[in-house]
Structures are given as structure tokens and as C-alpha cells.
N, C-alpha and C. Protein backbone atom coordinates (compact mmCIF):
# COMPACT_ATOMS: atom_id res chain seq x y z
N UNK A 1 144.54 120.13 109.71
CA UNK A 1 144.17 118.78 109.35
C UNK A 1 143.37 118.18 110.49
N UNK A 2 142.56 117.57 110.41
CA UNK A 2 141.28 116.79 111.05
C UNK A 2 142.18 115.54 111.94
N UNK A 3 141.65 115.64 113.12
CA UNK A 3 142.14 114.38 113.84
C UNK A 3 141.25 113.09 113.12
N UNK A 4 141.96 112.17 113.14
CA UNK A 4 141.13 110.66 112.72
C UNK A 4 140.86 109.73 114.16
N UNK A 5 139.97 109.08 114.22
CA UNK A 5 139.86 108.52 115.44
C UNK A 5 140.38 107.50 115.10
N UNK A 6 140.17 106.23 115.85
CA UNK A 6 140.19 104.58 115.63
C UNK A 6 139.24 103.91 114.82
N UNK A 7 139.53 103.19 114.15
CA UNK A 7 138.75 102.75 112.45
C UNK A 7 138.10 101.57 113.46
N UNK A 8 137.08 101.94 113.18
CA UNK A 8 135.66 100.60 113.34
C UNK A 8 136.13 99.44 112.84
N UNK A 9 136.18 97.96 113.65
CA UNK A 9 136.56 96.82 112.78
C UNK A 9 134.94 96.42 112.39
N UNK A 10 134.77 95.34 111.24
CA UNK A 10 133.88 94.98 110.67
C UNK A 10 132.63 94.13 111.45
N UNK A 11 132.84 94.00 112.91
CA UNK A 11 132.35 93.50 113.83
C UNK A 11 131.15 94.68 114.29
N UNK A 12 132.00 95.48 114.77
CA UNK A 12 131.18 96.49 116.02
C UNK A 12 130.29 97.30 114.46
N UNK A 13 130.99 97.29 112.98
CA UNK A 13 130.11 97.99 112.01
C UNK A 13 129.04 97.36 112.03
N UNK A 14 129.28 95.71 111.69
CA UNK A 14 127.75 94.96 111.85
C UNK A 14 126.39 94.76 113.26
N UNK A 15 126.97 95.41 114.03
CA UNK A 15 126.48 95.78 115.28
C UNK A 15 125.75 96.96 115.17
N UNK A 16 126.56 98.15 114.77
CA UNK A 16 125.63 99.15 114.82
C UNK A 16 124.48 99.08 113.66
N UNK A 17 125.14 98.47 112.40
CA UNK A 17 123.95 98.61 110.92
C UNK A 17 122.77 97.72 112.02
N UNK A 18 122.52 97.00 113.02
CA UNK A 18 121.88 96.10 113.41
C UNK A 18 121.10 96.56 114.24
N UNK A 19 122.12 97.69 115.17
CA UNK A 19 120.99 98.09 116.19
C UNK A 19 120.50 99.07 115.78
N UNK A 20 120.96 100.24 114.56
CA UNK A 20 120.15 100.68 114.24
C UNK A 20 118.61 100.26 112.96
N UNK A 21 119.36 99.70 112.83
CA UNK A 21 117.89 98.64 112.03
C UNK A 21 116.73 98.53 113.08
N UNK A 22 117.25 98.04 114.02
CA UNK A 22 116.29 97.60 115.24
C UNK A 22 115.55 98.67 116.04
N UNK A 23 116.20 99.90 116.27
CA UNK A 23 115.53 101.18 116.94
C UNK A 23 115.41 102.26 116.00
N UNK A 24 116.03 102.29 114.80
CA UNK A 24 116.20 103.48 113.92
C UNK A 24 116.61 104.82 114.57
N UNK A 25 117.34 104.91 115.79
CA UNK A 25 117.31 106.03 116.01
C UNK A 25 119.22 106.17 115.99
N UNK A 26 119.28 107.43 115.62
CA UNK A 26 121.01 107.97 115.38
C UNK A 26 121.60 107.62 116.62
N UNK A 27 120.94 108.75 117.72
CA UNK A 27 121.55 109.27 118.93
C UNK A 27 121.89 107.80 119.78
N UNK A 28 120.56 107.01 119.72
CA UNK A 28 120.63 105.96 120.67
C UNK A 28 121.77 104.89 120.45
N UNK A 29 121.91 105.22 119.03
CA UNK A 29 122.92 104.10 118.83
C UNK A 29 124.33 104.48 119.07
N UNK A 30 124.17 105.84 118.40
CA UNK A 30 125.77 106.12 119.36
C UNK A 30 126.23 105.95 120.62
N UNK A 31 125.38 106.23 121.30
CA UNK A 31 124.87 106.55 122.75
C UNK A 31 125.59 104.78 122.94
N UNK A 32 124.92 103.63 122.56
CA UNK A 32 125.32 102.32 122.39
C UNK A 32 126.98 101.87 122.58
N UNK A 33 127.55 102.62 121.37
CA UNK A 33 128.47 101.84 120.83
C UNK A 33 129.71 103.00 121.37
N UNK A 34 128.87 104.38 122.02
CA UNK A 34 130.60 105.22 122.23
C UNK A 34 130.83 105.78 121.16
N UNK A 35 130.25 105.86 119.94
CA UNK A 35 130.65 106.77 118.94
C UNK A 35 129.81 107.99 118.55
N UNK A 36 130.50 109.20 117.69
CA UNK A 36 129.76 110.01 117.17
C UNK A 36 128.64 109.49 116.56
N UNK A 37 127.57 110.28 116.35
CA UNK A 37 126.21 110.16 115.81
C UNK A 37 126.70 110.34 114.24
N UNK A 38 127.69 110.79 113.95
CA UNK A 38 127.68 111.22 111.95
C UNK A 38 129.09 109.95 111.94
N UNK A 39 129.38 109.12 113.18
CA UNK A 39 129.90 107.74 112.58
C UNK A 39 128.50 107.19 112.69
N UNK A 40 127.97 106.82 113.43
CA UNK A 40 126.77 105.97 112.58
C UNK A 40 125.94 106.45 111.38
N UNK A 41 125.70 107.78 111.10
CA UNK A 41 125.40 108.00 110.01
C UNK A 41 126.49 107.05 108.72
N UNK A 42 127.80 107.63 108.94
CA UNK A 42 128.23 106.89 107.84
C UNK A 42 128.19 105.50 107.56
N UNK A 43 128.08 104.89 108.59
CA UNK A 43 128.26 103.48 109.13
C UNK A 43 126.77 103.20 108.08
N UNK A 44 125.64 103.70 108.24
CA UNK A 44 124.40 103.14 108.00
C UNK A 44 124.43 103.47 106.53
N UNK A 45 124.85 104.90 106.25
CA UNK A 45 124.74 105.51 104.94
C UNK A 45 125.49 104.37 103.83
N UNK A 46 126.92 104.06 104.37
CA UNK A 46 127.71 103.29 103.23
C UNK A 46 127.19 101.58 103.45
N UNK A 47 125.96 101.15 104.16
CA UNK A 47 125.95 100.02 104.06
C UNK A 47 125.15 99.66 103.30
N UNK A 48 125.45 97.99 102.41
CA UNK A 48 124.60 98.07 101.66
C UNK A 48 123.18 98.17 101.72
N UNK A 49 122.54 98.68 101.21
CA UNK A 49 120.75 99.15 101.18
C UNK A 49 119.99 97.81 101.77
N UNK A 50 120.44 96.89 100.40
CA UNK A 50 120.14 95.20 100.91
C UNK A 50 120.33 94.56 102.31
N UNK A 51 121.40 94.60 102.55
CA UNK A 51 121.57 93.99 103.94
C UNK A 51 120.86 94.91 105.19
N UNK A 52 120.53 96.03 104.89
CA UNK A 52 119.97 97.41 105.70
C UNK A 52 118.72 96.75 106.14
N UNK A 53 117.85 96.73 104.84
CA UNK A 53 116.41 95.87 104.73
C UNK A 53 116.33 94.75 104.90
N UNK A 54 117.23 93.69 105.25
CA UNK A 54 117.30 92.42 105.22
C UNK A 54 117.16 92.84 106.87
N UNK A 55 117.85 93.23 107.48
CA UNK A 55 118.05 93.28 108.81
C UNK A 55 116.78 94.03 109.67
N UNK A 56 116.19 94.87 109.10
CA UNK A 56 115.01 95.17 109.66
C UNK A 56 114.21 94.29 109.68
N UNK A 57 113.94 93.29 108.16
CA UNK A 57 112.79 92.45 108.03
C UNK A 57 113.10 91.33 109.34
N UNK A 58 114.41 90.82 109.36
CA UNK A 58 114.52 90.22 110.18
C UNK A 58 114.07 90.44 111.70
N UNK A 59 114.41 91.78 112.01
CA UNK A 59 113.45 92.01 113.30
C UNK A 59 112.34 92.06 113.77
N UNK A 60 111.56 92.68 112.41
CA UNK A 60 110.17 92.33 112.10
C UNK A 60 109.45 91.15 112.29
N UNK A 61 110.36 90.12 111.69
CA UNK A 61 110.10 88.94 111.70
C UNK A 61 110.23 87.82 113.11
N UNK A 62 110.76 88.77 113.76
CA UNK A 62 111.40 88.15 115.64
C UNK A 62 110.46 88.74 115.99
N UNK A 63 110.38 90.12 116.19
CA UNK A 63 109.02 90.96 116.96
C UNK A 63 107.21 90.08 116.88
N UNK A 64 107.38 89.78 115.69
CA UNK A 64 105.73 89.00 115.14
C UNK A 64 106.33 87.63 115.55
N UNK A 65 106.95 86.85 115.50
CA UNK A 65 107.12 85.56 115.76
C UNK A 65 107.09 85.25 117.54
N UNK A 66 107.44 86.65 118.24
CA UNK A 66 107.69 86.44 119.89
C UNK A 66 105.97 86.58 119.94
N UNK A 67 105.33 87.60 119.20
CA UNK A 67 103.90 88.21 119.74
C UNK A 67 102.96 86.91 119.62
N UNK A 68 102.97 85.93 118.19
CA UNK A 68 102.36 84.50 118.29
C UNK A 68 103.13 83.89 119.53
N UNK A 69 104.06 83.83 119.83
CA UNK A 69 104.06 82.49 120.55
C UNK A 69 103.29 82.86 121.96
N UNK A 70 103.17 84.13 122.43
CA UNK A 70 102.67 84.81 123.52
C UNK A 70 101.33 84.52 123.35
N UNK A 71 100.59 84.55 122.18
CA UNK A 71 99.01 84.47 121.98
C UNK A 71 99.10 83.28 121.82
N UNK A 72 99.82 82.15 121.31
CA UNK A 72 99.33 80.44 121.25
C UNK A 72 99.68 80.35 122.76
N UNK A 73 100.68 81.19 123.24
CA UNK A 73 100.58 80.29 124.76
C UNK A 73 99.40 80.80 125.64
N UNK A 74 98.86 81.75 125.78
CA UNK A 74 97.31 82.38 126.03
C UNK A 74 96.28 81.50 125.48
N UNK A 75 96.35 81.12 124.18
CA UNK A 75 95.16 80.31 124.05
C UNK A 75 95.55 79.08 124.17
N UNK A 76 96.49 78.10 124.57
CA UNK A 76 96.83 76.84 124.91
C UNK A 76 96.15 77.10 126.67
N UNK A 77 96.45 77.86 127.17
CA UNK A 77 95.96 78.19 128.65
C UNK A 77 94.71 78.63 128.56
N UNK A 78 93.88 78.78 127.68
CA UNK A 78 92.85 79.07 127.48
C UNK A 78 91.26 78.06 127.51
N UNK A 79 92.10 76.87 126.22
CA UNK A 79 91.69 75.54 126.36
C UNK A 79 91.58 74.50 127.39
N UNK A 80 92.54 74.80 128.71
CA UNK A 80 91.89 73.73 129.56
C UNK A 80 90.99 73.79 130.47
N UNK A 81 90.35 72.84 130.54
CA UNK A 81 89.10 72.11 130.58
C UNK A 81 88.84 72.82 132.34
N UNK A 82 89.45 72.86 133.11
CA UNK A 82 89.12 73.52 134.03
C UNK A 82 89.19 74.42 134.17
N UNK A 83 90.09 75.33 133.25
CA UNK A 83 89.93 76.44 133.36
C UNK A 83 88.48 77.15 132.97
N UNK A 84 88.29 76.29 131.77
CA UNK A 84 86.54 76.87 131.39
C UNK A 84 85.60 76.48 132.11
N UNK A 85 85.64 75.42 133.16
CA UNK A 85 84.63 75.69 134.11
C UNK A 85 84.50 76.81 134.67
N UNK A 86 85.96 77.58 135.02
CA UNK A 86 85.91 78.23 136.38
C UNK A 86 85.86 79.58 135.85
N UNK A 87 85.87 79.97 134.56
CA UNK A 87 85.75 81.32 134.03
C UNK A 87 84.69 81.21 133.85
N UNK A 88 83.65 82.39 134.11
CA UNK A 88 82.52 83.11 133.79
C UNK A 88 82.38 83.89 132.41
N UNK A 89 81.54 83.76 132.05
CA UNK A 89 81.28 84.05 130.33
C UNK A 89 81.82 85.42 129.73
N UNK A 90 81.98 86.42 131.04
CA UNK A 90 81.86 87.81 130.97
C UNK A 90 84.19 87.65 130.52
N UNK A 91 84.40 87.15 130.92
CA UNK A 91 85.98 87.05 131.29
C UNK A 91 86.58 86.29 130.17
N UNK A 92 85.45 85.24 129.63
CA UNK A 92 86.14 84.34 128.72
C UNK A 92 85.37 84.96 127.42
N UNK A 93 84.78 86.07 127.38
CA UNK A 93 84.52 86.60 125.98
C UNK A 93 85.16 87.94 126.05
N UNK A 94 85.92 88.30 126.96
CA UNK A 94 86.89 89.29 127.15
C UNK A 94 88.60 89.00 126.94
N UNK A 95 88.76 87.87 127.15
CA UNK A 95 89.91 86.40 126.41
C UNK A 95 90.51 86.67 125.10
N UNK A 96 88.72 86.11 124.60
CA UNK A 96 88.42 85.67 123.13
C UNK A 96 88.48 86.57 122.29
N UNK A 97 87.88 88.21 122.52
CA UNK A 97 88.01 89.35 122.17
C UNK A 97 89.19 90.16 121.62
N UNK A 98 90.05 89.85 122.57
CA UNK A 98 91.22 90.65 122.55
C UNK A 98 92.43 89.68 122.05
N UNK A 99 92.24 88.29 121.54
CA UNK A 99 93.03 87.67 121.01
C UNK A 99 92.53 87.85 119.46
N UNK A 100 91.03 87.91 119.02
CA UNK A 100 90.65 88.54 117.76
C UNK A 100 91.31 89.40 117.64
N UNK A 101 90.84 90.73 118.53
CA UNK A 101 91.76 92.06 118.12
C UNK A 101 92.91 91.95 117.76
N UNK A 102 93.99 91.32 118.20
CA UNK A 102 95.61 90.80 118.61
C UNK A 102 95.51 90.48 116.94
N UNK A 103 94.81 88.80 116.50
CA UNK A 103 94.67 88.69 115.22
C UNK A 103 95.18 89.46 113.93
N UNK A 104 93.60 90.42 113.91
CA UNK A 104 92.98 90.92 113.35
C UNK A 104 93.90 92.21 112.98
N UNK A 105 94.68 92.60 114.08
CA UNK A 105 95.14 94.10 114.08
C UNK A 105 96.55 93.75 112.87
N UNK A 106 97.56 92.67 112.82
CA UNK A 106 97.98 92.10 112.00
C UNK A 106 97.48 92.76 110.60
N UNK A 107 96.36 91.69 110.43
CA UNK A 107 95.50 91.92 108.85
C UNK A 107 95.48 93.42 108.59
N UNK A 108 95.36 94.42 109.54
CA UNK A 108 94.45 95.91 109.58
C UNK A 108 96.08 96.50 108.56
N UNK A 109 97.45 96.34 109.23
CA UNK A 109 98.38 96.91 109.35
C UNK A 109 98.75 96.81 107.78
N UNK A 110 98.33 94.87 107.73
CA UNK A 110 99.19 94.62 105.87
C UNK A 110 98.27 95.61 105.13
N UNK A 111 96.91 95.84 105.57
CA UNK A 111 95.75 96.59 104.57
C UNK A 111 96.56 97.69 104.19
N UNK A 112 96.85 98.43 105.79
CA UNK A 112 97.48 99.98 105.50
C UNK A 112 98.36 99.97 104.77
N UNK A 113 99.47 99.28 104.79
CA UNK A 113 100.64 99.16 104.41
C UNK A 113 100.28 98.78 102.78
N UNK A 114 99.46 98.03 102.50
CA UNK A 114 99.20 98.20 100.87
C UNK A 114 98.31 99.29 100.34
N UNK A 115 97.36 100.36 101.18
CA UNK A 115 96.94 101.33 100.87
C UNK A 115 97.77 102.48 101.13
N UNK A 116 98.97 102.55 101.66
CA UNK A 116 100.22 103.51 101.65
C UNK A 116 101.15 103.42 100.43
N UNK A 117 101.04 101.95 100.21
CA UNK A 117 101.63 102.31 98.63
C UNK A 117 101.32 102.23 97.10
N UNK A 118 100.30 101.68 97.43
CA UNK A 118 99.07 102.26 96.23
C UNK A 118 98.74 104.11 96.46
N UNK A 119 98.77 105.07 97.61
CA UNK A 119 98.72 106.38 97.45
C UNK A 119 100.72 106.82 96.88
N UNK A 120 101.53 106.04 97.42
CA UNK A 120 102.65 106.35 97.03
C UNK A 120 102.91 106.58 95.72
N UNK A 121 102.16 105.57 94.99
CA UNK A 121 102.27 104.94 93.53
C UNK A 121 101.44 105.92 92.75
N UNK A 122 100.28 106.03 93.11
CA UNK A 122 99.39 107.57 92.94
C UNK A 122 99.91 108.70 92.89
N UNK A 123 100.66 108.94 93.85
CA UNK A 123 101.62 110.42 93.90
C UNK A 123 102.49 110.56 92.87
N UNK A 124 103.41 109.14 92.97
CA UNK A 124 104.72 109.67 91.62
C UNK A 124 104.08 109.84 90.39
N UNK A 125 102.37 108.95 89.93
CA UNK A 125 102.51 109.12 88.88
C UNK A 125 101.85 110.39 88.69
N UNK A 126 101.08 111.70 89.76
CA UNK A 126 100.86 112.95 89.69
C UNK A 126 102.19 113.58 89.55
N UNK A 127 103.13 113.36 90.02
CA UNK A 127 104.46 113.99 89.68
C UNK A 127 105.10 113.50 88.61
N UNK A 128 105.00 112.82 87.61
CA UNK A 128 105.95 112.47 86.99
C UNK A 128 105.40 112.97 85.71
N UNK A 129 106.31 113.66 85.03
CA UNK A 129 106.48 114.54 84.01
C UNK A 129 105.51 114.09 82.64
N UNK A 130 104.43 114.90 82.38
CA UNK A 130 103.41 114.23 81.43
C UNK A 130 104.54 113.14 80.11
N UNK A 131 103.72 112.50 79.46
CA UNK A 131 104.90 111.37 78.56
C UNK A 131 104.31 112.91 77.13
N UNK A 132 105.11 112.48 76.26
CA UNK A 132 104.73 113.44 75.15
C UNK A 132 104.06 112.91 74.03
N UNK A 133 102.99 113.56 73.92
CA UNK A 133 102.16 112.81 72.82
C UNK A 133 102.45 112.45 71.61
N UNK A 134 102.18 111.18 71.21
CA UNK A 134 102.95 110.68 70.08
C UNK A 134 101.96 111.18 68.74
N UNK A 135 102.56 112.02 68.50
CA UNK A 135 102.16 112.91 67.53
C UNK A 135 101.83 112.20 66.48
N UNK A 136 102.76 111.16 66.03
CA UNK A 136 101.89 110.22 64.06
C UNK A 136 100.45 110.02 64.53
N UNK A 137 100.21 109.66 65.60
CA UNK A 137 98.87 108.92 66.00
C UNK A 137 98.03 110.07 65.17
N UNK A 138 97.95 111.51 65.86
CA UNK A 138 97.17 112.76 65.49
C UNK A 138 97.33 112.89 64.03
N UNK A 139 98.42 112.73 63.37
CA UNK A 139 98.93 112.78 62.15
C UNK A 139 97.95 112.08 61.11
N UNK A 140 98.20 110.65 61.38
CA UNK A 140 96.98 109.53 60.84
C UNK A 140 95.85 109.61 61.16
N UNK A 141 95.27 110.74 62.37
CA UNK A 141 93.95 110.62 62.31
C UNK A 141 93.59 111.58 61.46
N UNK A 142 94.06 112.76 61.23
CA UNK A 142 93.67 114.09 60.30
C UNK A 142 94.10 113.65 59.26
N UNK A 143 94.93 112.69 58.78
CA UNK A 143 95.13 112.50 57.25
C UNK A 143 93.84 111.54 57.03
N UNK A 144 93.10 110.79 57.59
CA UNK A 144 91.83 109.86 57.40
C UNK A 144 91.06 110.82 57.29
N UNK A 145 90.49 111.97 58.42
CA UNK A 145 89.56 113.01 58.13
C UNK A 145 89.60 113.76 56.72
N UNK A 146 91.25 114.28 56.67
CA UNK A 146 91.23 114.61 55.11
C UNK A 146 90.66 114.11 53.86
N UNK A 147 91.03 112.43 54.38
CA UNK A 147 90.97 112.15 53.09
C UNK A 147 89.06 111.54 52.83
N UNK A 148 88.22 111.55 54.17
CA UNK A 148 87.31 111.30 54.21
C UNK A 148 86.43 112.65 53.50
N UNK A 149 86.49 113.36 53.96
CA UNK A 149 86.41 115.06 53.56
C UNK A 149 86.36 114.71 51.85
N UNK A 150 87.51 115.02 51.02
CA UNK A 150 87.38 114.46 49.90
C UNK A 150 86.91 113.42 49.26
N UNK A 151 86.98 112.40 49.71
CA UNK A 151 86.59 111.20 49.25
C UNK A 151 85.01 111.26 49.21
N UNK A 152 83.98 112.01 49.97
CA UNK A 152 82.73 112.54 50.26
C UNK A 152 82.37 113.79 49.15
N UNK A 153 83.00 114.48 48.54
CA UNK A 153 82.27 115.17 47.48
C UNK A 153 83.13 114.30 46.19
């Protein structure tokens, strides 16, 4: 018979579903919390799917919310008035550049991310089992030919 360890209270479970949301990785999180790698498997496996994805978006949503406030505070320091005296054109279109890029790279990612699942959506429907032809259709068209056929001599 299998030794049992000490049962996870519902605390340190919502901890790990969290940090692994946050790094996705097995090892690291065990590594974290002191436990086997196939307890966080189960830990992640039996949680709900919903709260799984809720918790990533949420990080998602911290990660992009820290990266604006870093670029409004760059371009709030950007705007004053002495500072643009004292920058040279070469420095302040090197600024301006890379806060576009910063932008822009945003927009590039949602593109991919909707051209990854428009090919996703492409794939299942190459895999998914032809539908079966609804045969009356063929039925009613050769009974019209028939009856055109005759109806002609």
C-alpha cells in the first residue's frame, strides 16, 4: 500500500493553480511550494478549467497594465518642456520610435493570435470527418432530369 502524504489545504491549492498559471512550468512550481511535480499536476489537472483561464488572463492583464504605466511614465518624462530643449533630434526620434514599436508590437501579437486561430479553425475543419451527402437532394435532381427527358419527346 502507497504511503499518503499531508493533504494540501485549499489555500496553498489556490497558490499553486496561481503560480502555475503565472510561469506554466511543473518543476518550478514544485520546486515553490515543496511538493512533488505529479501533486501539481493533479492540483492543476482537477482545477476548474474556468478559474485556470481566469487566472492566467488575469496575469496577462497585470503584465500589460505594469508595461503601460512604464511607457505613460516615459512619455510623461518625455513631454517636458526642458527636456525637449536639451534632447537633440537624433535621441528624441529614437524615444519616439521605440515607444511606437512598444505600441504597435501589442497590435502585431492580437493580429497573430487571430491568425493562429483562424489556421486552428482551418485545421479541424481539414480533419473533421466529411458530413454525408444528403442524398434526396441527388434524388430530386435525377427525378427532374427524368422527368425532363420524357416530358421532351
Amino acid at each position: 500500500m502507497g504511503r499518503r502524504g499531508k493533504k494540501l489545504d485549499g489555500k496553498t491549492r489556490e497558490a499553486i493553480i496561481a503560480h502555475y498559471a503565472s510561469c506554466g512550468n511543473l518543476s518550478e512550481t514544485a520546486r515553490m511550494f515543496n511538493v512533488s511535480v505529479s501533486t501539481v499536476h493533479k492540483v492543476v489537472k482537477n482545477s476548474p478549467a474556468d478559474q485556470f483561464e481566469e487566472l492566467r488572463n488575469q496575469k496577462k492583464k497585470e503584465h500589460i497594465e505594469k508595461a503601460w504605466s512604464v511607457i505613460n511614465a516615459y512619455i510623461e518624462h518625455v513631454y517636458n518642456p526642458e527636456l525637449i530643449q536639451k534632447t537633440n533630434a537624433r535621441d528624441s526620434s529614437i524615444v519616439i520610435g521605440t515607444l511606437w514599436d512598444k505600441i504597435n508590437r501589442e497590435k502585431e501579437l492580437e493580429f497573430k493570435g487571430q491568425e493562429i486561430e483562424l489556421k486552428r479553425q482551418e485545421l479541424e475543419q481539414k480533419n473533421k470527418a466529411p458530413e454525408a451527402p444528403n442524398v434526396q437532394i441527388y434524388l430530386d435532381a435525377l427525378r427532374g432530369e427524368v422527368k425532363d427527358v420524357f416530358n421532351d419527346e
